[in-house]
Protein backbone atom coordinates (compact mmCIF):
# COMPACT_ATOMS: atom_id res chain seq x y z
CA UNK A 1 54.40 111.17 194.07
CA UNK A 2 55.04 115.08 194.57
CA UNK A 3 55.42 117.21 191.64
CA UNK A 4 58.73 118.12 190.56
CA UNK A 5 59.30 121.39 190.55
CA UNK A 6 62.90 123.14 188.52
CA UNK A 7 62.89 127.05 190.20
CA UNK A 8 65.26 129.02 188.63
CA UNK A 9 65.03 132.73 189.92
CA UNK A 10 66.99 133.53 188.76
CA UNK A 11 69.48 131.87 186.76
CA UNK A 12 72.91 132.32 186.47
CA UNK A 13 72.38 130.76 182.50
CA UNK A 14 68.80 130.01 180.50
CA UNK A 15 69.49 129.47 177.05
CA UNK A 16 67.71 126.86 174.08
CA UNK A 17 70.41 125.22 172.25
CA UNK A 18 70.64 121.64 170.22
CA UNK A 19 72.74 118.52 170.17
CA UNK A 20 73.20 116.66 167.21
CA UNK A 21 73.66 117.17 163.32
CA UNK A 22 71.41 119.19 161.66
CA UNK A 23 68.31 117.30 160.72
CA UNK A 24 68.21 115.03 163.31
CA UNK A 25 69.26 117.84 166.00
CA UNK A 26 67.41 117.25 169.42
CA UNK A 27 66.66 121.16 171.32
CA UNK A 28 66.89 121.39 174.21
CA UNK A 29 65.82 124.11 177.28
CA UNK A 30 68.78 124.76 179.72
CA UNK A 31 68.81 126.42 182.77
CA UNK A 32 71.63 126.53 185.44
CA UNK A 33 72.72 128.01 188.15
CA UNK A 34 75.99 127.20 190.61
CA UNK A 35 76.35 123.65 189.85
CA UNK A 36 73.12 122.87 189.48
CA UNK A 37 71.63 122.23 185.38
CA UNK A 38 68.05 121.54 184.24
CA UNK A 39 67.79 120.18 180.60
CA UNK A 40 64.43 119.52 179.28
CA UNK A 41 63.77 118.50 175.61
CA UNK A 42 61.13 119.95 173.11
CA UNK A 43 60.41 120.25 169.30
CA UNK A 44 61.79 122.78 167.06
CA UNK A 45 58.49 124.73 166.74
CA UNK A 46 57.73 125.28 170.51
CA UNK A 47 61.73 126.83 170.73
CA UNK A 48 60.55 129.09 167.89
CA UNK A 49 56.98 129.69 169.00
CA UNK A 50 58.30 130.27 172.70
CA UNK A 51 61.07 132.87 171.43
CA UNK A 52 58.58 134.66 169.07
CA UNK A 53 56.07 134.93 171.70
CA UNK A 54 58.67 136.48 174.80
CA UNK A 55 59.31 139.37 172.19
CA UNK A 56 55.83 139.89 171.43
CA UNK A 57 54.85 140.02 175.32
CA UNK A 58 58.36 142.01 175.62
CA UNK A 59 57.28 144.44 172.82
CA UNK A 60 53.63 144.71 174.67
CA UNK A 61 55.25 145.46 178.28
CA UNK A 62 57.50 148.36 176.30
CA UNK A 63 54.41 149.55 174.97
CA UNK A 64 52.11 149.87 177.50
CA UNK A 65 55.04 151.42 179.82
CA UNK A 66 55.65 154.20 177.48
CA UNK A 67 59.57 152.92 177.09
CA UNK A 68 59.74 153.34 180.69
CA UNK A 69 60.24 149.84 181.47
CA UNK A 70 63.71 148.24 182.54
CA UNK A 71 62.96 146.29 178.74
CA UNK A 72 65.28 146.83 176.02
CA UNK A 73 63.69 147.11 172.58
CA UNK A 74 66.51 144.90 171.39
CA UNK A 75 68.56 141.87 172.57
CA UNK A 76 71.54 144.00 174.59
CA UNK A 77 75.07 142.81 172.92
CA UNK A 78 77.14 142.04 175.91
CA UNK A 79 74.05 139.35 177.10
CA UNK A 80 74.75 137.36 173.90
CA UNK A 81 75.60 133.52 174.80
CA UNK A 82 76.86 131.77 172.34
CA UNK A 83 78.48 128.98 173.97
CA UNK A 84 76.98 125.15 173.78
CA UNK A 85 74.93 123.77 176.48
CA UNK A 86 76.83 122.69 179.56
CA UNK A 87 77.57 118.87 179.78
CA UNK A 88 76.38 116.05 179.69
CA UNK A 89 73.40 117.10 178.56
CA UNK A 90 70.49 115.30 180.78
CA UNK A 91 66.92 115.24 179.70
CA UNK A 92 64.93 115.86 182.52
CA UNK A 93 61.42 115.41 180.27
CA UNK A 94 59.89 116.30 176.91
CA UNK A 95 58.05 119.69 177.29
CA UNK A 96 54.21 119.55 176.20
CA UNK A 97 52.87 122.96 177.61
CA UNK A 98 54.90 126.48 177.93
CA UNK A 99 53.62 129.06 179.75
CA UNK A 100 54.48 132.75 179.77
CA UNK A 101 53.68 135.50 181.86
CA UNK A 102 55.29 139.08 183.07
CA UNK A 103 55.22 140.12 186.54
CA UNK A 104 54.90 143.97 186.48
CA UNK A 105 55.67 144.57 190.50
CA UNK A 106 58.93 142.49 190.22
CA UNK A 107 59.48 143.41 186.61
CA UNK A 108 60.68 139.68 185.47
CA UNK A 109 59.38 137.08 182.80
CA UNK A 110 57.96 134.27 184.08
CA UNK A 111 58.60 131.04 181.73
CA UNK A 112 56.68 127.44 182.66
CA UNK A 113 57.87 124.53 180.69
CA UNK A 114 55.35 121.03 181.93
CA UNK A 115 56.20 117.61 180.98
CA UNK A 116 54.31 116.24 178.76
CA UNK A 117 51.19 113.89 179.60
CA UNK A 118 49.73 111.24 177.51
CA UNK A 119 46.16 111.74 179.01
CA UNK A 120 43.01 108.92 177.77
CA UNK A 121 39.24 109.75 177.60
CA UNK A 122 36.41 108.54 176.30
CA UNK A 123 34.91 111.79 174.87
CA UNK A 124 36.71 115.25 173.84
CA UNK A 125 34.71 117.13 177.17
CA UNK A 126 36.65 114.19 179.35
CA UNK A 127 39.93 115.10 177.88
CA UNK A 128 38.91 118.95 178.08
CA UNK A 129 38.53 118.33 181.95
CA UNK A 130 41.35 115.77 182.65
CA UNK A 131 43.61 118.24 180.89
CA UNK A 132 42.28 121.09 183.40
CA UNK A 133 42.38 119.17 186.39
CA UNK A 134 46.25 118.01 185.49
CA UNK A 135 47.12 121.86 184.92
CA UNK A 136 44.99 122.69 187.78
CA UNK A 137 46.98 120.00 190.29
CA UNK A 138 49.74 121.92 192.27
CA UNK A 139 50.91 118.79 194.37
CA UNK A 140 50.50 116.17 191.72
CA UNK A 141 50.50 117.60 188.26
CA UNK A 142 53.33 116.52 185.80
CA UNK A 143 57.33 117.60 186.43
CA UNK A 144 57.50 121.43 185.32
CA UNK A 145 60.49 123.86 184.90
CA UNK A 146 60.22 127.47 186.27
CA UNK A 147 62.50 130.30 185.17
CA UNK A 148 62.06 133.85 186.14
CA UNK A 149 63.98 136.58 183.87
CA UNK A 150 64.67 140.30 183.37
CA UNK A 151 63.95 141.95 180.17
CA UNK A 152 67.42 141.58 179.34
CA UNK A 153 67.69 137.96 180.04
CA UNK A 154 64.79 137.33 178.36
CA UNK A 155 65.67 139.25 175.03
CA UNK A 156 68.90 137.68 175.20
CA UNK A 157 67.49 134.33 175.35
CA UNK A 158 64.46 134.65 172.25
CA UNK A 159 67.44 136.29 170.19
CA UNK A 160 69.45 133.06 170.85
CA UNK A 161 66.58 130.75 170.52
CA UNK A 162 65.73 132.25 166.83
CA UNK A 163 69.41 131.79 165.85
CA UNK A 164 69.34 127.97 167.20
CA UNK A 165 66.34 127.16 164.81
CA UNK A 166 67.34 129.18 161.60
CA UNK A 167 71.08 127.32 162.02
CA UNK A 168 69.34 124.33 160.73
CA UNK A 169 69.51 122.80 157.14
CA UNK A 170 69.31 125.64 154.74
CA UNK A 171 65.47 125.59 152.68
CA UNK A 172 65.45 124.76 149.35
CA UNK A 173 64.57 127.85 146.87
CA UNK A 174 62.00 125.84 144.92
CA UNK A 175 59.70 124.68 147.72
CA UNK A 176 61.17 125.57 151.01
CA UNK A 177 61.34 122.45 152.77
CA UNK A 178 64.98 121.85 154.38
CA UNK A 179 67.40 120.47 152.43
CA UNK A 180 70.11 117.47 153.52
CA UNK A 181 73.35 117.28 152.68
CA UNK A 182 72.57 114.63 149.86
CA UNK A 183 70.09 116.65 148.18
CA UNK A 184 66.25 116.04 148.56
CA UNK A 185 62.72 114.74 146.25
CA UNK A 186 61.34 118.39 145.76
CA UNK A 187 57.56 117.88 145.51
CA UNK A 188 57.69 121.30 142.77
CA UNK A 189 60.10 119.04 140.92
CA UNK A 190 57.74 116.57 140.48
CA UNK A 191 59.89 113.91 142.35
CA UNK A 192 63.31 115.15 141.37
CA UNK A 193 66.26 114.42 143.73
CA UNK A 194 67.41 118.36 143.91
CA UNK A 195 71.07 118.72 145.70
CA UNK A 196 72.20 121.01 148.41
C-alpha cells in the first residue's frame, strides 16, 4: 500500500483545537481547505511542544534576517481563529513524529505530522535502523500530514495552539498538577482530597 500523503499548501484553515471536557479532552491537528478537512489526533504535549518550537524557529528566521523577513514578531490580531474545529471531527491517525522546517526561497513553514508506528526489534540498533528506514521510505512509510505556512499563519496557529492547552483544568497552587471539578489527592497534602 502507497503512503498517504495530506498536502496542504496552503491551507485555507490549520489550527490545533480539542473535543471533549476538560480532562479527558482529545487534540486534535486540523487542516482544511475548500471542502476538503484533515483531522489527525495527538497528545497534549506534542500541541505544546510543536507550538513552542514554530516560535522558536520563527524567532530564529527574524533573527538571522535582521527583521527583514515577511515574519511578524507577534501573532498578527486579525489572523486570530477562534472558532471550533469544523465537523464531524474525523481522525485520520494518531501523530507519533512532527517535523518542522522553514523554506527561506519560498519563505513558508513547513509542518510534517507521521502516523504513528508500533515498530518490534530484537536489539535497540534494530529499532534505531527500522525507525530510519520507516522515516527514510517515501512510497511506503506510515500516513503523514503536510502543511506549508507563512509567518503569519504560522504565528497565528502556535498562539492558538498555546491557548488550546492552557484552557485546560486550572493547576492546583500547592503542587501544580490539574485539578477536576471534584477536587483532587494532592501528593503535598499528604493524600488530602483538595477541591477546585
Amino acid at each position: 500500500m502507497s503512503r498517504q500523503v495530506y498536502f496542504y499548501d496552503p491551507p485555507d484553515r490549520f489550527v490545533a483545537g480539542t473535543v471533549g471536557l476538560p480532562g479527558r479532552r482529545t487534540f486534535f491537528l486540523q487542516a482544511s481547505s475548500g471542502p476538503r478537512v484533515t483531522s489527525v489526533a495527538l497528545e497534549k504535549t506534542q500541541v505544546a511542544a510543536l507550538a513552542e518550537r514554530i516560535d522558536e524557529l520563527l524567532d530564529e528566521v527574524v533573527r538571522r534576517t535582521g527583521g527583514n523577513s515577511p515574519v511578524p514578531a507577534v501573532a498578527p490580531s486579525e489572523a486570530g481563529d477562534t472558532a471550533p474545529l469544523d465537523a464531524p471531527v474525523e481522525e485520520e491517525f494518531r501523530v507519533g513524529t512532527m517535523a518542522l522546517a522553514w523554506d527561506g526561497d519560498e519563505q513558508r513553514m513547513i509542518i510534517e505530522a507521521q502516523a504513528l508506528v508500533e515498530l518490534e526489534a530484537d536489539t535497540d540498533e534494530d529499532l534505531a535502523e527500522a525507525e530510519e528506514r520507516l522515516l527514510q521510505d517515501d512510497e511506503n512509510g506510515p500516513p503523514m500530514l503536510r502543511v506549508r505556512l507563512t509567518g503569519a499563519q504560522a504565528r497565528a496557529f502556535a498562539k492558538r495552539a498555546l491557548d488550546v492547552v492552557n484552557a485546560g483544568r486550572p493547576p492546583c497552587p500547592l503542587c501544580s498538577l490539574p485539578l477536576d471539578p471534584e477536587g483532587h489527592v494532592c501528593p503535598r497534602q499528604n493524600g488530602y482530597r483538595r477541591g477546585a
